[in-house]
Protein backbone atom coordinates (compact mmCIF):
# COMPACT_ATOMS: atom_id res chain seq x y z
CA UNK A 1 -40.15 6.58 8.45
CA UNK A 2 -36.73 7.26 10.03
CA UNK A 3 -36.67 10.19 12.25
CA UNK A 4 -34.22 12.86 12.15
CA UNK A 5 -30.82 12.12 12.74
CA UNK A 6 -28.71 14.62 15.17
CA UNK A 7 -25.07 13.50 15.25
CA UNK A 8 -22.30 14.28 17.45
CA UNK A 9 -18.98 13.63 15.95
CA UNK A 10 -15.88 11.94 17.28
CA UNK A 11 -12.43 11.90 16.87
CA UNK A 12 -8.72 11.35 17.77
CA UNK A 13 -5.88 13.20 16.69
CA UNK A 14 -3.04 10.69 17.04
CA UNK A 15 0.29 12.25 18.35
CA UNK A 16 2.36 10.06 16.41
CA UNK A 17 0.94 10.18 12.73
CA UNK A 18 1.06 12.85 10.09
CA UNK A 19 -3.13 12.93 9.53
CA UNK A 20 -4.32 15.74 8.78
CA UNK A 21 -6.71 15.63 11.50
CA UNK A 22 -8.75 18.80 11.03
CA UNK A 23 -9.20 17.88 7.69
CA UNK A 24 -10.17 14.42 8.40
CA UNK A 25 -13.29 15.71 10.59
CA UNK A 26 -14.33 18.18 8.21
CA UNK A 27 -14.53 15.35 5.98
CA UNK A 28 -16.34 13.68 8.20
CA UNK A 29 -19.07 16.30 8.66
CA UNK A 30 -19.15 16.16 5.21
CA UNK A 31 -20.24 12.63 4.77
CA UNK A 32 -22.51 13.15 7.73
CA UNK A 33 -24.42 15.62 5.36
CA UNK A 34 -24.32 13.41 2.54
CA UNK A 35 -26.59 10.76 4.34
CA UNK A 36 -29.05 14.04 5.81
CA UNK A 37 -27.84 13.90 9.68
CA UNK A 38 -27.64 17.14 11.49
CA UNK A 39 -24.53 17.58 13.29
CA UNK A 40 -25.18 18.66 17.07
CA UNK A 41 -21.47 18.74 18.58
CA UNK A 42 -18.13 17.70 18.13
CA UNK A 43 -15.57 16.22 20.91
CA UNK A 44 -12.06 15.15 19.94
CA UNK A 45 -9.59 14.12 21.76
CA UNK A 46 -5.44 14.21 21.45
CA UNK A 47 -3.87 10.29 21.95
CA UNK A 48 -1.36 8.19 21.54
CA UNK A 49 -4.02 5.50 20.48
CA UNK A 50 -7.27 5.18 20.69
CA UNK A 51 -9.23 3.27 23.64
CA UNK A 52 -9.34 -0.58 22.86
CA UNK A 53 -12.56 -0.51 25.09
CA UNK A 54 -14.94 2.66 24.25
CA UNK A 55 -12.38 4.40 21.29
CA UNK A 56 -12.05 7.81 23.65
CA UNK A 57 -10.63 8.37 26.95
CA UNK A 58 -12.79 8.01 30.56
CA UNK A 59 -13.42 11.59 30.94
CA UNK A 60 -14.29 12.19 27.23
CA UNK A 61 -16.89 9.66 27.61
CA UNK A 62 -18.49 11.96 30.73
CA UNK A 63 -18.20 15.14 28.50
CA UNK A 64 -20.18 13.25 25.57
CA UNK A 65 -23.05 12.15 28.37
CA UNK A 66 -23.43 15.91 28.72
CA UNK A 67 -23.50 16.83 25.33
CA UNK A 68 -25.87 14.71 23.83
CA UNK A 69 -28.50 15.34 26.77
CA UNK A 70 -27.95 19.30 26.06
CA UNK A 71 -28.42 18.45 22.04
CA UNK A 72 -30.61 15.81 22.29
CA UNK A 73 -28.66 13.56 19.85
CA UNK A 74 -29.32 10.51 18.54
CA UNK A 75 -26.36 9.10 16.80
CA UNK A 76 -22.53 8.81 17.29
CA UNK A 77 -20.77 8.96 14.65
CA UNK A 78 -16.41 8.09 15.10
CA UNK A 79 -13.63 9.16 12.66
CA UNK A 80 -12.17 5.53 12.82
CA UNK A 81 -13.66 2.31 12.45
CA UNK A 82 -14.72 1.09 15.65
CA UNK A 83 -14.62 -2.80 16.82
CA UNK A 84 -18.06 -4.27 17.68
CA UNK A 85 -16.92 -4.23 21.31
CA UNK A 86 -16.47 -0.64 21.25
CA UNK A 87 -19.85 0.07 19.52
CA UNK A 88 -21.35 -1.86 22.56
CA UNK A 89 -19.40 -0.21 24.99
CA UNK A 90 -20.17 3.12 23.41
CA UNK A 91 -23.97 2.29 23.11
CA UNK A 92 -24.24 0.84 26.53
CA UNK A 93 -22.41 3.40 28.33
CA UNK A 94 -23.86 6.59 26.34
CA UNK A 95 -27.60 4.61 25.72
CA UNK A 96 -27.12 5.88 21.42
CA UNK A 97 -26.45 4.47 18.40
CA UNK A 98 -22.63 4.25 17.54
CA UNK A 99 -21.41 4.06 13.83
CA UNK A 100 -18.36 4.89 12.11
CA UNK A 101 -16.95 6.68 9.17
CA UNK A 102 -17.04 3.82 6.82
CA UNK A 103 -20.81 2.89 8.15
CA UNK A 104 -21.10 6.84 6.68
CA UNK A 105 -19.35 6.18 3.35
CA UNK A 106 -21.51 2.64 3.05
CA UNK A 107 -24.59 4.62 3.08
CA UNK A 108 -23.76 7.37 0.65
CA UNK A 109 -22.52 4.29 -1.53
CA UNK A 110 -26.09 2.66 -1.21
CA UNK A 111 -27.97 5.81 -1.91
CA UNK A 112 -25.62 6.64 -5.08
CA UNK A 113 -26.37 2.90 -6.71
CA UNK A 114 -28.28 2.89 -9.38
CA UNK A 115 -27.09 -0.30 -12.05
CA UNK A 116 -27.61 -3.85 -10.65
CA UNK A 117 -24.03 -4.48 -10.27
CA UNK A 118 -23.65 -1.43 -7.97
CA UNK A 119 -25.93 -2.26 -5.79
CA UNK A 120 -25.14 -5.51 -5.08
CA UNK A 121 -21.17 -4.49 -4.97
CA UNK A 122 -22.94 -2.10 -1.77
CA UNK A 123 -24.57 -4.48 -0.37
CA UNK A 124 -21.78 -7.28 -0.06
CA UNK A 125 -19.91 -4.53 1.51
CA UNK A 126 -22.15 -3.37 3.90
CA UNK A 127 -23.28 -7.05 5.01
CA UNK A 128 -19.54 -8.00 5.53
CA UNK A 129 -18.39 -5.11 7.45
CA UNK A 130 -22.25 -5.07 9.52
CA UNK A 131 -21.89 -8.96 9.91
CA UNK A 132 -19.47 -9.22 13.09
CA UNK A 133 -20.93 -5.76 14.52
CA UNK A 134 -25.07 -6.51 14.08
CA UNK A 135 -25.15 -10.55 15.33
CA UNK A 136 -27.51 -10.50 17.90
CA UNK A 137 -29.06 -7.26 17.01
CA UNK A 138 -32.22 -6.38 14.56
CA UNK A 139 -30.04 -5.08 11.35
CA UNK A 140 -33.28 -5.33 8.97
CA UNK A 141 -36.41 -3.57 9.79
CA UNK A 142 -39.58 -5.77 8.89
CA UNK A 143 -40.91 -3.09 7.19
CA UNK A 144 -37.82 -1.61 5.40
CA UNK A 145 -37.74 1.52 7.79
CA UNK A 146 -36.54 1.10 11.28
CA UNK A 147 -35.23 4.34 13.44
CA UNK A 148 -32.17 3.29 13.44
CA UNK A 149 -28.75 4.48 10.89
CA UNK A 150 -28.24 0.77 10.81
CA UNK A 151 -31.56 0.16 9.28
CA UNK A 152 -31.13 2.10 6.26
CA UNK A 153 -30.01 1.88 2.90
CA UNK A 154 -29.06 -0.95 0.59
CA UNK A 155 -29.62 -4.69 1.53
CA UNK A 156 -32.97 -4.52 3.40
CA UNK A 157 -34.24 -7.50 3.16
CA UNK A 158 -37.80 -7.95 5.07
CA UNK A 159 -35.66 -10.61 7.58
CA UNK A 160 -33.95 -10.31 10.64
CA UNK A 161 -30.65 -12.28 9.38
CA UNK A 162 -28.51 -14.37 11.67
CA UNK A 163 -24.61 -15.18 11.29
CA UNK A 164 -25.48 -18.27 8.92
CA UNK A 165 -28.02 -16.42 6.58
CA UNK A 166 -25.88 -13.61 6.06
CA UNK A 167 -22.85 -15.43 4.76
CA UNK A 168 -25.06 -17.15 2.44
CA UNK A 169 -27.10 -13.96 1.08
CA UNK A 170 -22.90 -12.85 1.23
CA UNK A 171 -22.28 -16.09 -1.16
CA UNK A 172 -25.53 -15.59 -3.33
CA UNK A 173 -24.64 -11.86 -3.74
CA UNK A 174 -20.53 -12.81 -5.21
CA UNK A 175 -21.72 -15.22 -7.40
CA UNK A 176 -24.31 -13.45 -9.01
CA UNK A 177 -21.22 -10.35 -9.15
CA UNK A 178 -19.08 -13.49 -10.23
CA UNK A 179 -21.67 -13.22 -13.52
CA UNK A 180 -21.24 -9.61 -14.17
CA UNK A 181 -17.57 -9.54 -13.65
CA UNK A 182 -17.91 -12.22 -16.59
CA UNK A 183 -19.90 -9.84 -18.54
CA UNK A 184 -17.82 -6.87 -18.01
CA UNK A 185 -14.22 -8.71 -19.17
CA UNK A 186 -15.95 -9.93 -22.17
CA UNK A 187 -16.99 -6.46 -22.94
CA UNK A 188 -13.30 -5.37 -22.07
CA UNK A 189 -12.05 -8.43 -24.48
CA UNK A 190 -13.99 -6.68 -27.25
CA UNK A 191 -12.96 -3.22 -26.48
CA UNK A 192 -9.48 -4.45 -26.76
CA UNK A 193 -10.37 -5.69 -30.55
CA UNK A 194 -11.67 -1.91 -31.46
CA UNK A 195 -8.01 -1.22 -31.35
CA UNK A 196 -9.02 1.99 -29.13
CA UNK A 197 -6.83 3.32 -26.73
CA UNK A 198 -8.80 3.17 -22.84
CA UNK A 199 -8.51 6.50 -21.02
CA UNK A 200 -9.61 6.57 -17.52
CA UNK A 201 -10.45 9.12 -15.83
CA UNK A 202 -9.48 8.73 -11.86
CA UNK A 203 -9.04 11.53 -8.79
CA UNK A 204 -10.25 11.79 -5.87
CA UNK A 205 -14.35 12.11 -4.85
CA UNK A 206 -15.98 15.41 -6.30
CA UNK A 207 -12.70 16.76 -8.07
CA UNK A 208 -14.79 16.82 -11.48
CA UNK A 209 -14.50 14.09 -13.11
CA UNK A 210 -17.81 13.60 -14.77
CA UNK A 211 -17.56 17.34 -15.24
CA UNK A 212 -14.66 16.50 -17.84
CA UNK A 213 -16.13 13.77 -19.51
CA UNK A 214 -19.37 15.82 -20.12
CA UNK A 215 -17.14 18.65 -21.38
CA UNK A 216 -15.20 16.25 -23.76
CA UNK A 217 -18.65 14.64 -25.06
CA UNK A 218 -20.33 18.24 -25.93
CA UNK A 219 -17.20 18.92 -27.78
CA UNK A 220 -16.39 16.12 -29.84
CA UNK A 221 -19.99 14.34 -29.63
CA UNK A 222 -22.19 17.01 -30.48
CA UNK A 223 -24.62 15.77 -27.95
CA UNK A 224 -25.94 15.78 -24.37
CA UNK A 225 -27.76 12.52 -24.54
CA UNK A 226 -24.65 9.96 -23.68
CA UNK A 227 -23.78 12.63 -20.59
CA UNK A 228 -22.90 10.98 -17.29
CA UNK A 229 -24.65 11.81 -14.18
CA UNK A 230 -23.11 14.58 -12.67
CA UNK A 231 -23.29 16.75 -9.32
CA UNK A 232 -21.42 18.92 -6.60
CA UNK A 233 -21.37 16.23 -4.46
CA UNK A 234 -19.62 12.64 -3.15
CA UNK A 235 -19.47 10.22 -4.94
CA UNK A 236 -22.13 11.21 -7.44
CA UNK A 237 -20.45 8.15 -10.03
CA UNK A 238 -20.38 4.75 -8.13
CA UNK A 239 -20.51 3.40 -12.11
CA UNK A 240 -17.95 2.87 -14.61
CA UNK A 241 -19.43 4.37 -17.53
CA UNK A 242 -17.38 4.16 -21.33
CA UNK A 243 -17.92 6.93 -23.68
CA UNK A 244 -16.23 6.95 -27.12
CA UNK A 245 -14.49 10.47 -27.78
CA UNK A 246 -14.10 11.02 -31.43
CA UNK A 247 -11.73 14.14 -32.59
CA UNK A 248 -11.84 16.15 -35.55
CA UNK A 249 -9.23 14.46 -37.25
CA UNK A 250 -10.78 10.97 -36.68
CA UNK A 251 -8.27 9.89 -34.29
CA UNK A 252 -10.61 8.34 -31.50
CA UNK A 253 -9.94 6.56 -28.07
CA UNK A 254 -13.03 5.25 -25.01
CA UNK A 255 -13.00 7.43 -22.31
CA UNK A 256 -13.98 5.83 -18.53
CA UNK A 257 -15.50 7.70 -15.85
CA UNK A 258 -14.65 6.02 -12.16
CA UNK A 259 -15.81 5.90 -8.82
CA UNK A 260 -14.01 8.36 -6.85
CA UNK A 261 -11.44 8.20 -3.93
CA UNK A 262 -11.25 9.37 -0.28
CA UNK A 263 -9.17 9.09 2.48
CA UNK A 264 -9.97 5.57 4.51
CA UNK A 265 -12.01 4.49 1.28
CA UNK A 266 -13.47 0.85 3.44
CA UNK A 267 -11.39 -2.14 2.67
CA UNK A 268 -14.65 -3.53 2.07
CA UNK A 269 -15.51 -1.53 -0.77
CA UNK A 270 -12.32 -1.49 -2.50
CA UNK A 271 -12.94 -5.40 -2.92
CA UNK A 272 -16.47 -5.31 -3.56
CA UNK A 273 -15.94 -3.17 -6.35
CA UNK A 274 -13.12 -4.83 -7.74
CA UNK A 275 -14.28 -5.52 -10.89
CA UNK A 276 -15.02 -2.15 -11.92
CA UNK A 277 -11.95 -0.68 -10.52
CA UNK A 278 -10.56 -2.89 -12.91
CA UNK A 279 -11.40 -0.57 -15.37
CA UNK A 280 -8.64 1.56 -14.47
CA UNK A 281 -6.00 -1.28 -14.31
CA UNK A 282 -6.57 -2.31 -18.32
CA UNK A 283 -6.60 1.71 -19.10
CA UNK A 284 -3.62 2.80 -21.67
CA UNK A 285 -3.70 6.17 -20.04
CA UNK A 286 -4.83 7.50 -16.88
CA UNK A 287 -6.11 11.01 -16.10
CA UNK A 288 -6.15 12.34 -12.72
CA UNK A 289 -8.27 14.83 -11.88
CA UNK A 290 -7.48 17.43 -8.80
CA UNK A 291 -9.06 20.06 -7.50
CA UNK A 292 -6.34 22.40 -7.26
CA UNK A 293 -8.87 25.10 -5.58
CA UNK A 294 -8.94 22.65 -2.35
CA UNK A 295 -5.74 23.81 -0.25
CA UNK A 296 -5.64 20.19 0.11
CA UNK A 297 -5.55 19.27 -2.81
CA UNK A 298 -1.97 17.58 -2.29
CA UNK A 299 -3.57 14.79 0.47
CA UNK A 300 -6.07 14.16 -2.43
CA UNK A 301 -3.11 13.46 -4.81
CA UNK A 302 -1.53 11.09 -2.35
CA UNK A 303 -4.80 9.30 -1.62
CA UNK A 304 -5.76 8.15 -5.04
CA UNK A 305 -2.57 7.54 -5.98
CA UNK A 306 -2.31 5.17 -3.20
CA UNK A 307 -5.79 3.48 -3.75
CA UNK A 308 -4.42 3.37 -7.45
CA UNK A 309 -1.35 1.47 -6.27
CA UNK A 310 -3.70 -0.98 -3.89
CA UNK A 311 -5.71 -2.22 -7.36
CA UNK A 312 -2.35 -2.52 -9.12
CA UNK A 313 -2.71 0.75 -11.46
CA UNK A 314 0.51 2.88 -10.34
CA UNK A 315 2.43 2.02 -13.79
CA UNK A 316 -0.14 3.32 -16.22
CA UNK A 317 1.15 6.47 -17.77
CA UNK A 318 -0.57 9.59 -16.34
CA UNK A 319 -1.60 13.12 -16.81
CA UNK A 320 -2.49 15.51 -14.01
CA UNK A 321 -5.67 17.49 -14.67
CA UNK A 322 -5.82 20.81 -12.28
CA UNK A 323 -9.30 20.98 -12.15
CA UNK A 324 -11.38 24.29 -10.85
CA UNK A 325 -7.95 26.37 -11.45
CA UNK A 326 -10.59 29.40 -12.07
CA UNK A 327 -10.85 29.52 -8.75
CA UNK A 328 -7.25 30.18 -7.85
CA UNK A 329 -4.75 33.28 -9.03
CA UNK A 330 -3.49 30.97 -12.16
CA UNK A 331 -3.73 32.53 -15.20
CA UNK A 332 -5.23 29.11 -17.29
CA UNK A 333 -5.19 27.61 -19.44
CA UNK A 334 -1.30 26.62 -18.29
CA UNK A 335 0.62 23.66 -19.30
CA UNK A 336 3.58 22.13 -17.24
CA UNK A 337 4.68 18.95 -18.65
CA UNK A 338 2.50 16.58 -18.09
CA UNK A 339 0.32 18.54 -16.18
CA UNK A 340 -2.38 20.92 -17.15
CA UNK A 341 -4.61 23.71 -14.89
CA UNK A 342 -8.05 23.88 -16.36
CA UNK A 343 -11.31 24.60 -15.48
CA UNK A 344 -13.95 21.80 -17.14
CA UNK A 345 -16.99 23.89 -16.19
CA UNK A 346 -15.75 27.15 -17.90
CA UNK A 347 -14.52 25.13 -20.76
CA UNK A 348 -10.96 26.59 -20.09
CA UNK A 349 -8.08 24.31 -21.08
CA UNK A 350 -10.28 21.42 -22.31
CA UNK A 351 -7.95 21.63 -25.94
CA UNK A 352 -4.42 21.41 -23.57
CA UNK A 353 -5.78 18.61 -21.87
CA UNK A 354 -6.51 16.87 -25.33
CA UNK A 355 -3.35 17.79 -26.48
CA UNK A 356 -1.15 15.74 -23.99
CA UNK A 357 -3.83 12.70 -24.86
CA UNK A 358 -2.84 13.25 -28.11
CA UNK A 359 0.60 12.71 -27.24
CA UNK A 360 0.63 10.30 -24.99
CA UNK A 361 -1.58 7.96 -27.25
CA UNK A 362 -1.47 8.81 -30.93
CA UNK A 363 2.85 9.02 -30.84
CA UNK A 364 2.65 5.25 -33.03
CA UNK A 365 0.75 7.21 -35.59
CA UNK A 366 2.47 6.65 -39.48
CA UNK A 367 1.65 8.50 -42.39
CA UNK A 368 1.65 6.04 -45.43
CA UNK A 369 -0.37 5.55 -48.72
CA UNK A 370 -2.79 2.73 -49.41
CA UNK A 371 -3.93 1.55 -53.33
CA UNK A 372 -7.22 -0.08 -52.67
CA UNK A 373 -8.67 -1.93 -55.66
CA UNK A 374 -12.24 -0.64 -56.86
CA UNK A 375 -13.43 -3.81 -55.34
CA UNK A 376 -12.54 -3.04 -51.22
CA UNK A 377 -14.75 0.31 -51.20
CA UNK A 378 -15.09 -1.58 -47.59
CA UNK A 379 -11.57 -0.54 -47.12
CA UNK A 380 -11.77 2.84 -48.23
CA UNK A 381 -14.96 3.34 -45.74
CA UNK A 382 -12.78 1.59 -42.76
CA UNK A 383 -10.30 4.25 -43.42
CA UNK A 384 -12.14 7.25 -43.68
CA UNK A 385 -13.98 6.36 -40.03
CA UNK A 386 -10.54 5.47 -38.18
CA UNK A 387 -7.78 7.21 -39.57
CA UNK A 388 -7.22 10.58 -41.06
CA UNK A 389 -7.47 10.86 -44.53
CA UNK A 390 -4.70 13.32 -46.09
CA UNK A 391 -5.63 12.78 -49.79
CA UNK A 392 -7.28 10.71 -52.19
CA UNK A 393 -6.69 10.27 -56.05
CA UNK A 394 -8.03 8.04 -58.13
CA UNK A 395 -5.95 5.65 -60.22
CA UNK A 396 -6.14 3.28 -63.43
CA UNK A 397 -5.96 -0.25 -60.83
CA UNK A 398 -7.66 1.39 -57.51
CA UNK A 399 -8.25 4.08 -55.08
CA UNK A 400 -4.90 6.05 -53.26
CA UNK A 401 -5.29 7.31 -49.98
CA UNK A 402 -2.62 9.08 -48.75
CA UNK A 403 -3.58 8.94 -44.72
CA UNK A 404 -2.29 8.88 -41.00
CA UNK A 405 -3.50 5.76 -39.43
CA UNK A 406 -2.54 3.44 -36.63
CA UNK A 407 0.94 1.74 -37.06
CA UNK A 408 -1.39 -1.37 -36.11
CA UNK A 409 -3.60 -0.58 -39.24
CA UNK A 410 -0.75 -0.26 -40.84
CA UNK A 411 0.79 -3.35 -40.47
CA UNK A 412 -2.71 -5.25 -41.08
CA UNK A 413 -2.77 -3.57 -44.71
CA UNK A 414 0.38 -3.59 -45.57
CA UNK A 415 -0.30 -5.87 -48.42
CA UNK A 416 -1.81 -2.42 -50.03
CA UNK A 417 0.84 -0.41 -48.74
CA UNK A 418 2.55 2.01 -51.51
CA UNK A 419 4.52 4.34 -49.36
CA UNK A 420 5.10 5.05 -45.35
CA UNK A 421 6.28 8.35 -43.56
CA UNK A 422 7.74 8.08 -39.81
């Protein structure tokens, strides 16, 4: 069993970049609680850069020797990524483990897996990032439990891996994801046939996401069974999960709920979990969810929409969803264009949000009539479970619907058209 983990934290503020720095290392502490390490002490520094050789400055380095014999720490954890030259500088000089903040974000990523495809998206990640940093070292415990941060989590294999093995478990890993990627655009393909508009939602870690999609399933499902998983904490959805949202008026559309963003999400994981952040690329409409409560809530915005612009979603229409605006002087619901202040948990501005869906997708809407002969009741039920149904009369040669339908469903039954209203 591991024992307990006492971290110091380490950082520095760079004199030439716009970071902001305290909130960076709050962060930080943040994903240090995540993965259950107590945080002892804190030393930051103020560079220009950081130092190629042990990440801090010479005399930093003495004040750390002090502090973790007065705290009794066993872990270092660094707001940047460190080299493997500094994490053997660090742990030779200071005689404790070094890590870094995406080692952090790795391990809350392997704890939150729970499909197949997750976990083995976590592990590629972690064994190509832990590959040029762990050669020569004992990355897997025998026994699945070493003391060590670097012996936790996802990818534990029973072996003690050299460079050669790693790559290939690396290889065995993508083409088995190769396989599910497969899976996943076929499944996409036939989504695309439904006709349904995609809605994804995307923000930035713990802005309430899956708080929204719950919401929107208990009001237009009826139900709590298809609920996503859904917690006060990061990255609680690592999986893309597709709901269809079905409203009164039979207009429908899948929603998708998406991993989150944060600031310095690892390279490594943006590309292992390419496939499902594909999602989001193929959506028709995205919704981004902020927590306007968080006085930062404007780094958040900039974040995702850059990670959005990295996996080539920045042209999808969007809609800004204020999330947790109960928690701020706004009088909500409140609707600015194509933004919208809400509050998902109180059920507060969950019909404005719908609202702007309902304009961005549903605009190609016609209303038209239909004669159906007796024959195509098929038809009839077709119409009556994806359009709107205005009106029905029955006639000497057939059934008339008056209705307002899809311009696409339109155009495939035009043959039985009688009448169409812009």
């Amino acid at each position: 069993m591991n024992e307990s983990l006492k971290g110091i934290l380490i950082g520095v503020n760079y004199r030439n970049r716009e970071d902001d720095f305290t909130h960076l290392m709050e962060e930080l502490r943040g994903l240090a609680f995540a993965c259950d390490i107590e945080i002892v002490g804190e030393v930051t520094q103020n560079m220009d850069q950081i130092n190629s050789s042990h990440y801090l400055g010479k005399g930093k380095i003495e004040e750390l020797k002090a502090l973790i014999e007065y705290t009794e720490a066993n872990l270092l954890i660094a707001n940047d990524e460190l080299s493997p030259s500094q994490i053997r500088v660090l742990e030779d000089k200071l005689e404790i483990e070094a890590i870094d903040r995406t080692m952090l974000i790795l391990d809350i990523f392997a704890r939150r897996a729970r499909t197949r495809e997750a976990k083995l998206q976590v592990e590629v990640a972690r064994l190509q990032y832990m590959l040029p940093r762990l050669v020569g070292r004992k990355i897997y415990d025998q026994q699945g439990g070493g003391s060590g941060f670097a012996n936790r989590g996802a990818g534990e294999t029973g072996l003690e891996l050299d460079r050669r093995k790693i790559e290939d478990r690396i290889s065995n890993l993508k083409k088995e994801l190769d396989l599910l990627a497969s899976r996943r655009k076929i499944q996409r393909r036939k989504r695309k046939r439904s006709g349904l508009p995609l809605v994804s939602l995307v923000g930035y870690t713990n802005a309430g996401k899956s708080t929204i999609m719950n919401k929107m399933i208990e009001l237009f499902q009826g139900t709590l069974d298809k609920q996503v998983f859904e917690k006060d904490m990061l990255f609680a959805t690592l999986e893309t999960t597709v709901r269809k949202i079905v409203l009164p008026d039979n207009k429908a559309f899948l929603l998708t709920d998406t991993v989150g963003f944060i600031n310095k999400l690892p390279h490594h994981l943006v590309k292992a979990f390419h496939s499902t952040l594909e999602e989001v690329t193929e959506a028709d409409l995205l919704i981004h969810v902020v927590d306007c409560s968080d006085s930062r809530y404007e780094i958040f915005i900039e974040v995702t929409n850059k990670t959005l612009e990295e996996i080539g979603g920045k042209d999808i229409p969007i809609i800004y969803a204020f999330n947790k605006a109960d928690l701020t002087d706004l009088q909500i619901p409140l609707v600015k264009e194509n933004i919208v202040y809400l509050s998902a948990r109180e059920k507060v501005g969950l019909d404005e949000l719908i609202g702007l869906i309902r304009k961005n997708l549903f605009e190609d809407y016609v209303c038209c009539e239909f004669l159906f002969p007796f024959d195509r009741g098929e038809l009839i039920s077709y119409f009556h479970e994806n359009a709107t149904v205005l009106k029905t009369s029955y006639e000497e040669n057939g059934t008339l619907l008056q209705v307002e339908c899809r311009a696409s469903d339109y155009e495939r039954y035009q043959d039985y058209a009688v009448s169409k209203v812009k």
